[in-house]
Protein backbone atom coordinates (compact mmCIF):
# COMPACT_ATOMS: atom_id res chain seq x y z
CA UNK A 1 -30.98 21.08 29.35
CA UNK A 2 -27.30 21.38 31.02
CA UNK A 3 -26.80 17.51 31.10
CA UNK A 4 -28.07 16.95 27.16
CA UNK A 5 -25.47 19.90 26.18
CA UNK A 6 -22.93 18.21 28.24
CA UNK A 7 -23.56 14.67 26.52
CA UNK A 8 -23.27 16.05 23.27
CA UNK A 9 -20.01 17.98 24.13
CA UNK A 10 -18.88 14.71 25.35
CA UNK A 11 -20.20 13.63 22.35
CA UNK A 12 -18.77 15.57 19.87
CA UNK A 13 -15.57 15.83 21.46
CA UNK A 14 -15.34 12.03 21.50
CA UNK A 15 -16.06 11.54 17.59
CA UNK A 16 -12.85 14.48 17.03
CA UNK A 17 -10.95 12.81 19.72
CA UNK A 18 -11.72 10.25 17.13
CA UNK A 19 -11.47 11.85 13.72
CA UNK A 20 -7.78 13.36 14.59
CA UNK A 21 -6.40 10.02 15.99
CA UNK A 22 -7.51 8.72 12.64
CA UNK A 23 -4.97 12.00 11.09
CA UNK A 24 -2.43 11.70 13.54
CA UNK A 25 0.90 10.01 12.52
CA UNK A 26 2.98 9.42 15.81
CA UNK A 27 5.95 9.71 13.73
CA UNK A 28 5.41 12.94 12.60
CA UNK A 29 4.23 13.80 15.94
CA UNK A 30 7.35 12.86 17.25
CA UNK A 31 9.65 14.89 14.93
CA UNK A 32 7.66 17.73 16.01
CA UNK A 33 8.17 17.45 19.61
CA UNK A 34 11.78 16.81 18.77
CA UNK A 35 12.06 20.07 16.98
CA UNK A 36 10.89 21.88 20.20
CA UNK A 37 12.97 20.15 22.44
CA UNK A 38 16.09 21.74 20.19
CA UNK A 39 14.42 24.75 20.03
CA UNK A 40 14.04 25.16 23.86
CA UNK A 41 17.72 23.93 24.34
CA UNK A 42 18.86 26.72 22.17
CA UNK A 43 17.23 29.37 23.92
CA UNK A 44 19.06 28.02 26.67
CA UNK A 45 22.78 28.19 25.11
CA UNK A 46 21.85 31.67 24.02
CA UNK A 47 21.10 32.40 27.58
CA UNK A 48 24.15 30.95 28.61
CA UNK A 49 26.44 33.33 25.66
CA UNK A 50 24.23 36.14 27.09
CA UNK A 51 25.62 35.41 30.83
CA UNK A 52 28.75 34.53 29.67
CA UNK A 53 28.87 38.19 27.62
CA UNK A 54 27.88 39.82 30.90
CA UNK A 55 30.47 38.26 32.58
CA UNK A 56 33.14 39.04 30.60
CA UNK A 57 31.74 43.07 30.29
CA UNK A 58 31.99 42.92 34.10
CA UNK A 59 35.49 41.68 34.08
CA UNK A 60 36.73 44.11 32.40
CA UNK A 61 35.15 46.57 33.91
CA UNK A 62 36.96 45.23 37.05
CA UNK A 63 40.62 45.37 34.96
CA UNK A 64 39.54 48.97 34.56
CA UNK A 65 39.06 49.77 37.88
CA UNK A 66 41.68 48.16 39.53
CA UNK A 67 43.88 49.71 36.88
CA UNK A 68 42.74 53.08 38.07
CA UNK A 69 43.59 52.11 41.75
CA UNK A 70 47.00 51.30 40.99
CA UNK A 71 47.19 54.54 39.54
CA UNK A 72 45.23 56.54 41.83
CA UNK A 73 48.06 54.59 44.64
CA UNK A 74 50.94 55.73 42.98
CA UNK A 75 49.61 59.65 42.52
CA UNK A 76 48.95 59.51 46.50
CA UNK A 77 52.53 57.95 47.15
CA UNK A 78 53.90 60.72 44.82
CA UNK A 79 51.80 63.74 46.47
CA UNK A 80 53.16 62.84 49.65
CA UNK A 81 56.82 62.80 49.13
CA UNK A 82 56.44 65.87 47.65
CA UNK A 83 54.88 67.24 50.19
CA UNK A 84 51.11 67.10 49.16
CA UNK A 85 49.00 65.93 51.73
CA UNK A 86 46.12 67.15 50.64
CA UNK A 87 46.67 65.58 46.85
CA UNK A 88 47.16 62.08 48.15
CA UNK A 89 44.33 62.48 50.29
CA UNK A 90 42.52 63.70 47.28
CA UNK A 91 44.09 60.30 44.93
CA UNK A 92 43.15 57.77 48.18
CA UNK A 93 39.45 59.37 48.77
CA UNK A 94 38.92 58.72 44.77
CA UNK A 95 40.26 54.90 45.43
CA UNK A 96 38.11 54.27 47.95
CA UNK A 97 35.03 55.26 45.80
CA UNK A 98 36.54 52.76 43.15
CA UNK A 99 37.40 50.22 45.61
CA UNK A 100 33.34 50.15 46.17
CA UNK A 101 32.56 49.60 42.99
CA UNK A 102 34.96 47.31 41.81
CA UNK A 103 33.14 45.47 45.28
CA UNK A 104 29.74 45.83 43.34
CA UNK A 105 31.54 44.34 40.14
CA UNK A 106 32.99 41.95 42.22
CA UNK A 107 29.57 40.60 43.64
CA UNK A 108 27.93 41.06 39.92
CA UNK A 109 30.86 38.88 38.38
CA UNK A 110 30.57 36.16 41.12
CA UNK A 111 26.27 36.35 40.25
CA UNK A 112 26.87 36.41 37.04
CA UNK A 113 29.75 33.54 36.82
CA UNK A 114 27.02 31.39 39.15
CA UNK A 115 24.04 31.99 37.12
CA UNK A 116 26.05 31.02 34.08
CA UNK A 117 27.47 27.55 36.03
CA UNK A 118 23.92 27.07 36.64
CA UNK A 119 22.44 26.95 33.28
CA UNK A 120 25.33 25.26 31.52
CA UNK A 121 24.52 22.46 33.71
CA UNK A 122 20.78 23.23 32.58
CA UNK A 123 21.84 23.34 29.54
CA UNK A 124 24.09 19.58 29.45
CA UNK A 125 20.87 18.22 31.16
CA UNK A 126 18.77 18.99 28.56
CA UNK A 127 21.47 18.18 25.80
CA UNK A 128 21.52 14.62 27.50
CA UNK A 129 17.62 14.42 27.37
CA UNK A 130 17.23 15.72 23.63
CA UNK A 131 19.79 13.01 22.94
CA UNK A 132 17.98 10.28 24.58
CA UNK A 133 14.82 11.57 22.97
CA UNK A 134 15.68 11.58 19.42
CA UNK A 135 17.27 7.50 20.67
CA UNK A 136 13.43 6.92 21.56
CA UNK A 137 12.17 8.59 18.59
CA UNK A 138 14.09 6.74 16.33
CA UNK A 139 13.21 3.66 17.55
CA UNK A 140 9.59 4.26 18.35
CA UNK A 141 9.52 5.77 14.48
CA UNK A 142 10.92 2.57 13.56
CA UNK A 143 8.91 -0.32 15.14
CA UNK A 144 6.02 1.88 14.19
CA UNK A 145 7.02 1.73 10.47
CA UNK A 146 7.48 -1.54 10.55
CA UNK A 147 4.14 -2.80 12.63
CA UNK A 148 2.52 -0.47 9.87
CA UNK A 149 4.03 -2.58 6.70
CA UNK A 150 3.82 -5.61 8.48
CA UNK A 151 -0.28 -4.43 8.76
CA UNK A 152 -0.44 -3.51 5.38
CA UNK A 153 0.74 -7.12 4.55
CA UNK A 154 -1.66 -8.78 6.36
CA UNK A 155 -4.60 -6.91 5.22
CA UNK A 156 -2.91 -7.17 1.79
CA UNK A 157 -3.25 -11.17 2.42
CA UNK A 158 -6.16 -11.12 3.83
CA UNK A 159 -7.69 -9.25 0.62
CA UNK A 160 -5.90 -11.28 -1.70
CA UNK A 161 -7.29 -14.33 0.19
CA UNK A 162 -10.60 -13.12 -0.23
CA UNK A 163 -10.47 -12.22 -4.04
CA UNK A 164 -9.19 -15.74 -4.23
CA UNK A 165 -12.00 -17.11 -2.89
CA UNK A 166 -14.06 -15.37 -5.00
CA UNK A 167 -11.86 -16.04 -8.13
CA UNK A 168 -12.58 -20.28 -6.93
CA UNK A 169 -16.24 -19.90 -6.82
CA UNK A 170 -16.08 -18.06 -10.31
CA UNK A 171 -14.32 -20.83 -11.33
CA UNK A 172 -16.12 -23.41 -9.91
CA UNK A 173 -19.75 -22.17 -11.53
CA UNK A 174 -17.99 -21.63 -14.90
CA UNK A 175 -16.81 -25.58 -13.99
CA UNK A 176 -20.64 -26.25 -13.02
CA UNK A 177 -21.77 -24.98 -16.54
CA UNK A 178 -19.60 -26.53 -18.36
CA UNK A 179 -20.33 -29.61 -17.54
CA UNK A 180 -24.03 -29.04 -17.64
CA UNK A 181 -23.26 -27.69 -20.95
CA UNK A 182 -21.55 -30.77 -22.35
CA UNK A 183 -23.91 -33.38 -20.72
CA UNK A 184 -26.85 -31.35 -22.45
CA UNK A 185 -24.68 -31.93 -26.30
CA UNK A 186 -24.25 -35.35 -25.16
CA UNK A 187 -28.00 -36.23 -24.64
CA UNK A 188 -29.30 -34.10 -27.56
CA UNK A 189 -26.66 -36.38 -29.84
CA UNK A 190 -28.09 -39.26 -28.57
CA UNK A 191 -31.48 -38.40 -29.18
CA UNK A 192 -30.77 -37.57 -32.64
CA UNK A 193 -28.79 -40.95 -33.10
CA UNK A 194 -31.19 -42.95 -31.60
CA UNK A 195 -34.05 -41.21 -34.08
CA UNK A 196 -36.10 -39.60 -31.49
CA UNK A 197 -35.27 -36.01 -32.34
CA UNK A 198 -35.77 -35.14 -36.07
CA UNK A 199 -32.79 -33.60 -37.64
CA UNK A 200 -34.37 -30.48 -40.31
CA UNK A 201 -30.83 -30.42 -41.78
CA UNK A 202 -30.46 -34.16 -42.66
CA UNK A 203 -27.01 -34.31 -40.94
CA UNK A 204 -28.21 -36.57 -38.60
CA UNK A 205 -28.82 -40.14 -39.27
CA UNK A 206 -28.32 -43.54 -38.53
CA UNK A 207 -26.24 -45.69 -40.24
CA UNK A 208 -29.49 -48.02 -41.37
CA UNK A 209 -31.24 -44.86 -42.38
CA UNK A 210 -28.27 -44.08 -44.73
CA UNK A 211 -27.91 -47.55 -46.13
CA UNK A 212 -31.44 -47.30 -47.69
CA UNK A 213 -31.38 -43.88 -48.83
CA UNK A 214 -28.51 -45.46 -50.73
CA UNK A 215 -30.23 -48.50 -51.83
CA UNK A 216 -33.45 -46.37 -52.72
CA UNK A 217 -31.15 -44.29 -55.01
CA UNK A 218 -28.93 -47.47 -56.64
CA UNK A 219 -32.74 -48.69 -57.58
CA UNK A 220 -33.71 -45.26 -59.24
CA UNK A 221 -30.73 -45.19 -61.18
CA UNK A 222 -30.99 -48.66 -62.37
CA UNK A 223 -34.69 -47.97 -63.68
CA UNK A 224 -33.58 -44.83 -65.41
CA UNK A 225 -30.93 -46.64 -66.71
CA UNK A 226 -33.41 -49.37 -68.20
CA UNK A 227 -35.89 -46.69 -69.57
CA UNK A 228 -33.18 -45.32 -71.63
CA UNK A 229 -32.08 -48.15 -73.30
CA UNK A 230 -35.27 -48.86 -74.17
CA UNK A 231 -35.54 -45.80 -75.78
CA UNK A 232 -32.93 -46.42 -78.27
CA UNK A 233 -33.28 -47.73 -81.70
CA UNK A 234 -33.19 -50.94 -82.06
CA UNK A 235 -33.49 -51.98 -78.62
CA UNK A 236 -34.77 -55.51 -77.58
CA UNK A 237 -38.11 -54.58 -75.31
CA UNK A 238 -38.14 -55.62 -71.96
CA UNK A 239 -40.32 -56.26 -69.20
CA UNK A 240 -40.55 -53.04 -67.15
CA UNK A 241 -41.01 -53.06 -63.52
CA UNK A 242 -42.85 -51.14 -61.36
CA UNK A 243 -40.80 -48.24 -60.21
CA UNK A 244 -39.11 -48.80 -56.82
CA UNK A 245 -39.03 -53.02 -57.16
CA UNK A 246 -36.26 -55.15 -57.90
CA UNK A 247 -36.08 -58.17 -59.72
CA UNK A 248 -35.45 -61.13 -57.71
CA UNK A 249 -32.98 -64.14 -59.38
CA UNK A 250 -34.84 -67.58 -59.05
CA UNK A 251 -34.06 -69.54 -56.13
CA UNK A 252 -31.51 -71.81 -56.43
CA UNK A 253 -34.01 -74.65 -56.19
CA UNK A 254 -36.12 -73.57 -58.66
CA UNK A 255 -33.23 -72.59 -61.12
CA UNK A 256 -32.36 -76.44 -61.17
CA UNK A 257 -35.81 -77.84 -61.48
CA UNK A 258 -36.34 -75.64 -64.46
CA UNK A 259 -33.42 -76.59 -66.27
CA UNK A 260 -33.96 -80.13 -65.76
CA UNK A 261 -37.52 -80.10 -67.02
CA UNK A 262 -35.77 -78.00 -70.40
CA UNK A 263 -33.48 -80.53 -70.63
């Protein structure tokens, strides 16, 4: 049971190890560690004010003090010449207890004034390391900006390439029916011209089909032409003819032979 928790720790771990790669952006990741880098050198230049402040307090402490000695010398130098003994021993007992301190103040200033060397060098260290940071950062952010654009322009090409290729096989099937389209007109007008397709409408016809249509409806006129003269009064009677014939002219031949014999 231990080793199939542990693979699916491993496991799960690996698909978040995953998930927030996917989130992270190394620029902003950057900036952030940027920020704390500032953040931690500040802390250090306050430190350095704060030692520097101590420092100074401990100076003047020490202007006090020796200020008091040079007064506490001049009381003993005046108790003695006038005769007090016992008053400048009084004065130089109370300089030597200030001598000792301003010995502790002494050793606290030269602490103090070490510690405060110390982190001011710290402190232009880390300056110099912030500033060669934010160099890196810049750049990194940079050539990371621009290997993402040039990525989006490749897969932008390589979609566009693909919706071309789809666009060209569009194009070729609408190509395809088309011309299947056209070559089916083609051979239905042929069929109709050549007579093997009827046309219901009548459009359709050949031209020999429409020359005796024509000539079937010259010869109908002409007969109903002939019946009504007939019909009128006075009209000379004349031979009818079956409906639909024509009557021939003699041959040429037979024209001459006739007229010979009349003559």
């Amino acid at each position: 049971m231990a080793g199939l928790f542990q693979r699916m720790k491993a496991i799960f771990s690996a698909k978040a190890d995953k998930a927030l790669d996917k989130l992270e952006d190394p620029r902003e990741t950057l900036d952030y560690s940027y920020t704390k880098q500032l953040e931690l050198l500040q802390q250090v230049r306050r430190g350095v004010a704060e030692v520097a402040t101590s420092r100074k307090r401990v100076e003047l402490q020490a202007g006090q003090l020796n200020a008091q000695l040079d007064k506490l010398q001049v009381a003993a130098k005046r108790a003695l010449e006038a005769g007090r003994e016992d008053l400048a021993r009084e004065a130089l007992t109370r300089k030597s207890g200030l001598q000792q301190q301003l010995a502790e103040l002494q050793t606290q200033h030269a602490a103090l004034q070490a510690e405060e060397e110390r982190l001011v060098r710290a402190s232009q260290q880390l300056q110099a390391r912030v500033d060669a940071f934010r160099t890196r950062k810049e750049t990194i952010k940079a050539t990371y900006t621009a290997a993402e654009a040039q990525t989006k322009i490749s897969e932008a090409f390589s979609g566009l390439g693909q919706e071309l290729g789809d666009v060209g096989q569009a194009i070729q099937r609408a190509e395809d029916k088309t011309a299947q389209l056209q070559a089916r007109a083609a051979a239905v007008d042929e069929l109709l011209a050549s007579g093997a397709l009827d046309d219901p409408t009548g459009l359709a016809k050949d031209d020999l089909t429409r020359e005796l249509d024509a000539l079937a409806s010259d010869a109908q006129v002409d007969n109903e032409l002939a019946a009504l003269k007939a019909s009128l009064p006075g009209a000379e009677p004349q031979g009818e003819l079956p409906a639909g014939t024509f009557e021939q002219p003699p041959a040429p031949g037979v024209q001459a032979e006739t007229g010979e014999n009349l003559r």
